[in-house]
C-alpha atoms as a PDB file:
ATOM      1  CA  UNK A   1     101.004  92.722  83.791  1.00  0.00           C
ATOM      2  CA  UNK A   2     100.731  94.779  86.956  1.00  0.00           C
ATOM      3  CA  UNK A   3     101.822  93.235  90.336  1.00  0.00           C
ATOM      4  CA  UNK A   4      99.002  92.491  92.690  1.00  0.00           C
ATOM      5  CA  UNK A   5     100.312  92.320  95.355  1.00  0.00           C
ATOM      6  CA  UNK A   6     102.381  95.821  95.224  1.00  0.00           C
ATOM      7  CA  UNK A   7      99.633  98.602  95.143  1.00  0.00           C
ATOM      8  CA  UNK A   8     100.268 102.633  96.019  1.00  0.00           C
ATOM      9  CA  UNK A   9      98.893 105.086  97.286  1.00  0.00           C
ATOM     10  CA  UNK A  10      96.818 107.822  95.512  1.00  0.00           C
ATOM     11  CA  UNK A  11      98.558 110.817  94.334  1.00  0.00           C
ATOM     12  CA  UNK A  12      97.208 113.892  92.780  1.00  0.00           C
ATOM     13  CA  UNK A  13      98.740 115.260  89.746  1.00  0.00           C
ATOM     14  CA  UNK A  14      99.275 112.009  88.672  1.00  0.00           C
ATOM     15  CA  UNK A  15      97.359 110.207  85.028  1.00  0.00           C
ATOM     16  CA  UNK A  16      95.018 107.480  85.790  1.00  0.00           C
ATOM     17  CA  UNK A  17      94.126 104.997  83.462  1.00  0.00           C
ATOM     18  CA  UNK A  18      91.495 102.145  83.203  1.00  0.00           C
ATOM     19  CA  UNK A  19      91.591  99.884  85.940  1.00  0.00           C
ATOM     20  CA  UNK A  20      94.587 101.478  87.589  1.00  0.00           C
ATOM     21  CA  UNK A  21      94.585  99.968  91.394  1.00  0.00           C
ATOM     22  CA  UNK A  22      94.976 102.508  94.427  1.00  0.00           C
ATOM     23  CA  UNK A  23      95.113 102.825  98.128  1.00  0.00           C
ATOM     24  CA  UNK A  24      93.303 105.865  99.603  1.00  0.00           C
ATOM     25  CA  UNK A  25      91.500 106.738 102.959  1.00  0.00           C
ATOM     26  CA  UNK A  26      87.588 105.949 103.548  1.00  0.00           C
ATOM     27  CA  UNK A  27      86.408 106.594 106.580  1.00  0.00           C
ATOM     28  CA  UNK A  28      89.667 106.772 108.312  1.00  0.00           C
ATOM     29  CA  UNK A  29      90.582 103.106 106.771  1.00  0.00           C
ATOM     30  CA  UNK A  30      93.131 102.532 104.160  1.00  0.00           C
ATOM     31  CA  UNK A  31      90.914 100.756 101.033  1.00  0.00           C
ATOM     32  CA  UNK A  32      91.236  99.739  97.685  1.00  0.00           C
ATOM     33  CA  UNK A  33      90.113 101.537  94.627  1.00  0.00           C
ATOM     34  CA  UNK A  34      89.658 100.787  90.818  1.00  0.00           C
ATOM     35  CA  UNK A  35      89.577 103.343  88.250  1.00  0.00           C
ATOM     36  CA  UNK A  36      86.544 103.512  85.884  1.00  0.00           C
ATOM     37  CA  UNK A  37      88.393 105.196  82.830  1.00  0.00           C
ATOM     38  CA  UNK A  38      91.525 107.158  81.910  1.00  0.00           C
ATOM     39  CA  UNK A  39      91.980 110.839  83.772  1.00  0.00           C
ATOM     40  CA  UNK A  40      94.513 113.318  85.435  1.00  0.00           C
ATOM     41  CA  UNK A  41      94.575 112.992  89.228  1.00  0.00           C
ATOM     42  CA  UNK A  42      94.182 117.148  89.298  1.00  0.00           C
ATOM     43  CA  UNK A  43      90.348 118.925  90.050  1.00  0.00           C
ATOM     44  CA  UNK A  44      89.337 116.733  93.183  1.00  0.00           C
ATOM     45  CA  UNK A  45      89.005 113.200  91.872  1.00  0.00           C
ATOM     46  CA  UNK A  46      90.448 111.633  94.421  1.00  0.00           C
ATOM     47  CA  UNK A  47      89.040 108.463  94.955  1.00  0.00           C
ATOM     48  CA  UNK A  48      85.689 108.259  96.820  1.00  0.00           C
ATOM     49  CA  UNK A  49      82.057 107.229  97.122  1.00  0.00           C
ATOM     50  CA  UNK A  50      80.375 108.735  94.429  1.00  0.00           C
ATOM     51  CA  UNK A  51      83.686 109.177  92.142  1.00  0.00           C
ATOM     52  CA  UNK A  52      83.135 109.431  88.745  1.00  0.00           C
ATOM     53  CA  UNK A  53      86.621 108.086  88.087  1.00  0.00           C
ATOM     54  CA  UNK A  54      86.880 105.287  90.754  1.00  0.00           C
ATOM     55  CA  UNK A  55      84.982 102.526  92.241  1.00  0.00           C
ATOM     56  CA  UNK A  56      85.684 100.020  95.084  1.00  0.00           C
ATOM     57  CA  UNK A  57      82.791 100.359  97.848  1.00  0.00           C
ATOM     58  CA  UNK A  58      79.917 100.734  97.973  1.00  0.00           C
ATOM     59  CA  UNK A  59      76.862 100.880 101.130  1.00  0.00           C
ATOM     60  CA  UNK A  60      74.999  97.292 101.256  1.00  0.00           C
ATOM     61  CA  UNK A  61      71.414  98.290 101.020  1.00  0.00           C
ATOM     62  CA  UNK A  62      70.258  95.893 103.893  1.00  0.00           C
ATOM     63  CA  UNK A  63      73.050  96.372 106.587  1.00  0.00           C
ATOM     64  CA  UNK A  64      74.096  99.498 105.988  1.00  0.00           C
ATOM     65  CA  UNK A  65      78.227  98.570 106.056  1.00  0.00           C
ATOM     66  CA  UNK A  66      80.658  99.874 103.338  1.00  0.00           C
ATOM     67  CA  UNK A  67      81.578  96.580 101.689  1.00  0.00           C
ATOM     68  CA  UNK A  68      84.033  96.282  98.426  1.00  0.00           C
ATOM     69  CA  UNK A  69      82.374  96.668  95.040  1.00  0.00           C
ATOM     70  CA  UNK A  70      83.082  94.101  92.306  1.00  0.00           C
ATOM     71  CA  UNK A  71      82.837  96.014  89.690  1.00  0.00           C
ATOM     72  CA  UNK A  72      83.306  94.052  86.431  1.00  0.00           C
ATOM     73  CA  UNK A  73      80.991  92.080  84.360  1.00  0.00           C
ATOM     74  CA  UNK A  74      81.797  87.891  83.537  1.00  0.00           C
ATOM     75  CA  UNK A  75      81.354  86.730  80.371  1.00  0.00           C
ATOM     76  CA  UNK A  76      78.130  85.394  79.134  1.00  0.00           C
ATOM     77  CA  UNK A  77      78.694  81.674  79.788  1.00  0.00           C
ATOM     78  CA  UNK A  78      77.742  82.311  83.400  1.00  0.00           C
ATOM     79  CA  UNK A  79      76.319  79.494  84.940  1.00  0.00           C
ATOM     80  CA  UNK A  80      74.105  79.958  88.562  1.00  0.00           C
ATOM     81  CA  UNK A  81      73.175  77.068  90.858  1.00  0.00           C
ATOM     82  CA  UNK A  82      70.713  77.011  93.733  1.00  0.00           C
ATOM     83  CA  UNK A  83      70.296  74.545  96.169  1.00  0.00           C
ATOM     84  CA  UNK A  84      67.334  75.333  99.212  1.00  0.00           C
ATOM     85  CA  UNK A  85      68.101  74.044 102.555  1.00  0.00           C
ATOM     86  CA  UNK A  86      65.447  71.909 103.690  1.00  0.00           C
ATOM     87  CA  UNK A  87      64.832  69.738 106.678  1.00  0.00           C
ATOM     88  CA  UNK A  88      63.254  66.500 105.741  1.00  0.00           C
ATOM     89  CA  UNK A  89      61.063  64.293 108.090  1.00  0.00           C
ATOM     90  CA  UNK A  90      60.371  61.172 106.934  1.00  0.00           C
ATOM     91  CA  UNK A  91      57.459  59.015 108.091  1.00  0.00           C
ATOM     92  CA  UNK A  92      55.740  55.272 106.820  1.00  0.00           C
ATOM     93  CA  UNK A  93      54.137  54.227 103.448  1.00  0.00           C
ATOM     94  CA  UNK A  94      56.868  57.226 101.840  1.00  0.00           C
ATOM     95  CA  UNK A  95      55.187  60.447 103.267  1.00  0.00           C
ATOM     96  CA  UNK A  96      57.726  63.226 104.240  1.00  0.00           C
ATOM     97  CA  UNK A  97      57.380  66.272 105.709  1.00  0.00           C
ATOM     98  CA  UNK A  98      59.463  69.416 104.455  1.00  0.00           C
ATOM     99  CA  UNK A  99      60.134  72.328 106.711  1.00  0.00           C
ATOM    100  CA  UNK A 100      62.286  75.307 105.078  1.00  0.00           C
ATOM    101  CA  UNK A 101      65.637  75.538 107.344  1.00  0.00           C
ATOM    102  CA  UNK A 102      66.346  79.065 108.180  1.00  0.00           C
ATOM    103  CA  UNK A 103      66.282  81.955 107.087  1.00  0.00           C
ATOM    104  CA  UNK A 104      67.791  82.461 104.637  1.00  0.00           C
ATOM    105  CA  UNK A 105      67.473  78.934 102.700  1.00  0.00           C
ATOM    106  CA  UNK A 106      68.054  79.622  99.334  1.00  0.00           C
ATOM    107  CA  UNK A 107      71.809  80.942  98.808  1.00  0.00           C
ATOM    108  CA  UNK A 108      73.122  81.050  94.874  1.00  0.00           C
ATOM    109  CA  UNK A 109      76.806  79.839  93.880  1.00  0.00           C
ATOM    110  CA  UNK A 110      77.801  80.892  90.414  1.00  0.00           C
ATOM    111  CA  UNK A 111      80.674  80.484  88.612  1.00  0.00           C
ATOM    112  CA  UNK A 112      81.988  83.132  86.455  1.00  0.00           C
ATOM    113  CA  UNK A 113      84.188  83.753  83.778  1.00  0.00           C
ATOM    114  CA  UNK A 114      85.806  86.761  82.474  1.00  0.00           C
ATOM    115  CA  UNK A 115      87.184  85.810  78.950  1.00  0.00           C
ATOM    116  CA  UNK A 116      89.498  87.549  76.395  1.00  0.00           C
ATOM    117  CA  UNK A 117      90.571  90.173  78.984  1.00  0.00           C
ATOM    118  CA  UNK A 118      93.735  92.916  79.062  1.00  0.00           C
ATOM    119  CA  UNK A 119      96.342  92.465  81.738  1.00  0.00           C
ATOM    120  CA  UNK A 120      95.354  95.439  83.267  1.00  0.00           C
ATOM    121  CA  UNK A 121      91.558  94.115  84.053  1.00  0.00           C
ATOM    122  CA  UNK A 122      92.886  91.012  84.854  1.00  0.00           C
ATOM    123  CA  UNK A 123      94.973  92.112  87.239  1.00  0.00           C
ATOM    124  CA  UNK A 124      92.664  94.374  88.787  1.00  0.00           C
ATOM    125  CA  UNK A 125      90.143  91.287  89.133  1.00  0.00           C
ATOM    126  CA  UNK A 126      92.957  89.413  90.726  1.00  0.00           C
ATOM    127  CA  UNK A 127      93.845  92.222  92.773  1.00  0.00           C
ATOM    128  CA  UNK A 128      89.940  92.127  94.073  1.00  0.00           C
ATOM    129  CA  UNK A 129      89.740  88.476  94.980  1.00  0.00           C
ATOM    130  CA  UNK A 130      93.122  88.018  96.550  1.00  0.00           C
ATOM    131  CA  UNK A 131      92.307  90.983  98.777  1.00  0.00           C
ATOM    132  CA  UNK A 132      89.210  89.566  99.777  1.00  0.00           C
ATOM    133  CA  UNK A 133      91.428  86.280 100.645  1.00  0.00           C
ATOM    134  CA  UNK A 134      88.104  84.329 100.571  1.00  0.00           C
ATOM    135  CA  UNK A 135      87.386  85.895 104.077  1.00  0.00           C
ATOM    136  CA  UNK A 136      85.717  89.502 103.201  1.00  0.00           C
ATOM    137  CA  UNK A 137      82.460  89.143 101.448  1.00  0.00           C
ATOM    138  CA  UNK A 138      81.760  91.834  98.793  1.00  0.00           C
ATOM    139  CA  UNK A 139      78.814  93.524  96.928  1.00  0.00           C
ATOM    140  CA  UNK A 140      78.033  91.780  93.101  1.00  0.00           C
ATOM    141  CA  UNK A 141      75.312  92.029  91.070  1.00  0.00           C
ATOM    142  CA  UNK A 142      74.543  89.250  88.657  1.00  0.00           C
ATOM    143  CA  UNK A 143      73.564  89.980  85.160  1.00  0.00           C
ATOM    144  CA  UNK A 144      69.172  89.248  84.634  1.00  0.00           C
ATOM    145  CA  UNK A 145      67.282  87.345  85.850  1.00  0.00           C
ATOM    146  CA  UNK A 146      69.629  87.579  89.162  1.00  0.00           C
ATOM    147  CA  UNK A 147      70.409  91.460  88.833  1.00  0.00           C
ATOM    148  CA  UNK A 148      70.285  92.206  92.811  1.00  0.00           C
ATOM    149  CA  UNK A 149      73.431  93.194  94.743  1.00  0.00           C
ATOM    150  CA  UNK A 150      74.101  90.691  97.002  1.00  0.00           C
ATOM    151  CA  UNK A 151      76.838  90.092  99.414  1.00  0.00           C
ATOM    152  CA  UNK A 152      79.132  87.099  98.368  1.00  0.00           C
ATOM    153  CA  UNK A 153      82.616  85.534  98.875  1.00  0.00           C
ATOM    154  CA  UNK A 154      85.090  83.983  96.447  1.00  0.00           C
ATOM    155  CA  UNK A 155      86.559  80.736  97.588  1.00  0.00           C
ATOM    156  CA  UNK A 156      88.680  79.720  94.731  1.00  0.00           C
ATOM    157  CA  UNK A 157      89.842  81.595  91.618  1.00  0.00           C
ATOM    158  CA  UNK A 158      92.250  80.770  88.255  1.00  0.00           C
ATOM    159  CA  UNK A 159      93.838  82.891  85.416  1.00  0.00           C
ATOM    160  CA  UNK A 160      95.010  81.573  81.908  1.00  0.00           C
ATOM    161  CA  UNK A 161      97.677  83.143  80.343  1.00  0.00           C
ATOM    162  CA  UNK A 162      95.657  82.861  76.239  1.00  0.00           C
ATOM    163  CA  UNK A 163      98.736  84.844  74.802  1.00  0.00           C
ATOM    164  CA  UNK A 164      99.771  88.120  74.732  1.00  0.00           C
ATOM    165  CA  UNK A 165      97.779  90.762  76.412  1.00  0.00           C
ATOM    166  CA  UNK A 166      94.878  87.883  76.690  1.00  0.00           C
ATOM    167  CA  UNK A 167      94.167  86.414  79.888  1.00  0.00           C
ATOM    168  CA  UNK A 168      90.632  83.908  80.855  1.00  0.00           C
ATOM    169  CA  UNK A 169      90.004  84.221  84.413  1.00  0.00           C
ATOM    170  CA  UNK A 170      87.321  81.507  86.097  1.00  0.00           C
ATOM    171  CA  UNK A 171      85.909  81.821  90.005  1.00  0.00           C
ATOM    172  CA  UNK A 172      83.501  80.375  92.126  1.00  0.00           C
ATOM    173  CA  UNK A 173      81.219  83.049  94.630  1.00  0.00           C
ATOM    174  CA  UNK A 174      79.209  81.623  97.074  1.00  0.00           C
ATOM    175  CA  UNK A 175      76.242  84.007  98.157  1.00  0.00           C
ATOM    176  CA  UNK A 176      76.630  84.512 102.030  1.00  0.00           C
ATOM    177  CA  UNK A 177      74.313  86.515 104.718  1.00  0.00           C
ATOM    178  CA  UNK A 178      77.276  88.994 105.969  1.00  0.00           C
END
């Protein structure tokens, strides 16, 4: 399994393949990029933007920053919770009163799992959370009825080693405002 915590820099001339992890400058910033498929570094495909090769960042529609890209898709036993925040006023004989608190009141937690997965993709997904360190928020999209990108964090993470070359990752994202 690659290292997660070792990553290099992009170099041209140099093969690619699925979910390879890079360094390379954006904007004048050293960030992290993913690669989409197997290629040769040569012909420009450095890692950008609107690479056809890599992925990383992407522009949040709403605020307009560059924020990191999660890029893969969790398993299908994904499970979504919403909880509103309300303010509740309480008067006699049991009426209450309740007034929506904020906002933005209705933030979604999910937790996801990525199931029967390569060491390579896992530790790319590793790679993306520890990076993060539960302090960046990034852009996901869930899968339908949810299938919005929306900024979120990921507070806790865990990998199981199946066997061989078969790894279950589970986390817990928490939808946040910025």
């Amino acid at each position: 399994m690659a290292n997660i915590f070792s990553v290099n820099g992009w170099e041209s001339g140099r093969t690619y393949k699925t979910h390879d992890i890079v360094t390379h400058s954006l904007n004048g910033k050293k960030k992290y990029f993913y690669s989409l498929q197997d290629h040769s570094s040569d012909g420009g495909s450095a890692p950008g933007l609107n690479s056809a090769y890599w992925a990383g960042h992407s522009y949040h529609l709403l605020t307009s920053k560059l924020k990191p890209l999660f890029i893969w898709r969790p398993s299908y036993n994904l499970t979504v919770s919403a909880t509103p925040s309300v303010i509740i006023t309480k008067f006699g004989d049991g009426y209450e009163q309740r007034t929506i608190d904020g906002i933005n009141n209705l933030l979604l937690e999910a937790d996801l799992s990525f199931e029967a997965r390569g060491s390579k993709e896992t530790a790319a997904i590793l790679h993306f959370f520890s990076a993060r360190r539960a302090q960046e928020s990034f852009l996901l999209t869930l899968p339908h009825p949810y299938d919005l990108p929306k900024l979120y964090v990921c507070r806790t993470w865990s990998s199981n080693y199946v066997f061989y070359d078969n790894y279950s990752i589970r986390a817990k994202i928490e939808e946040v405002t910025g």
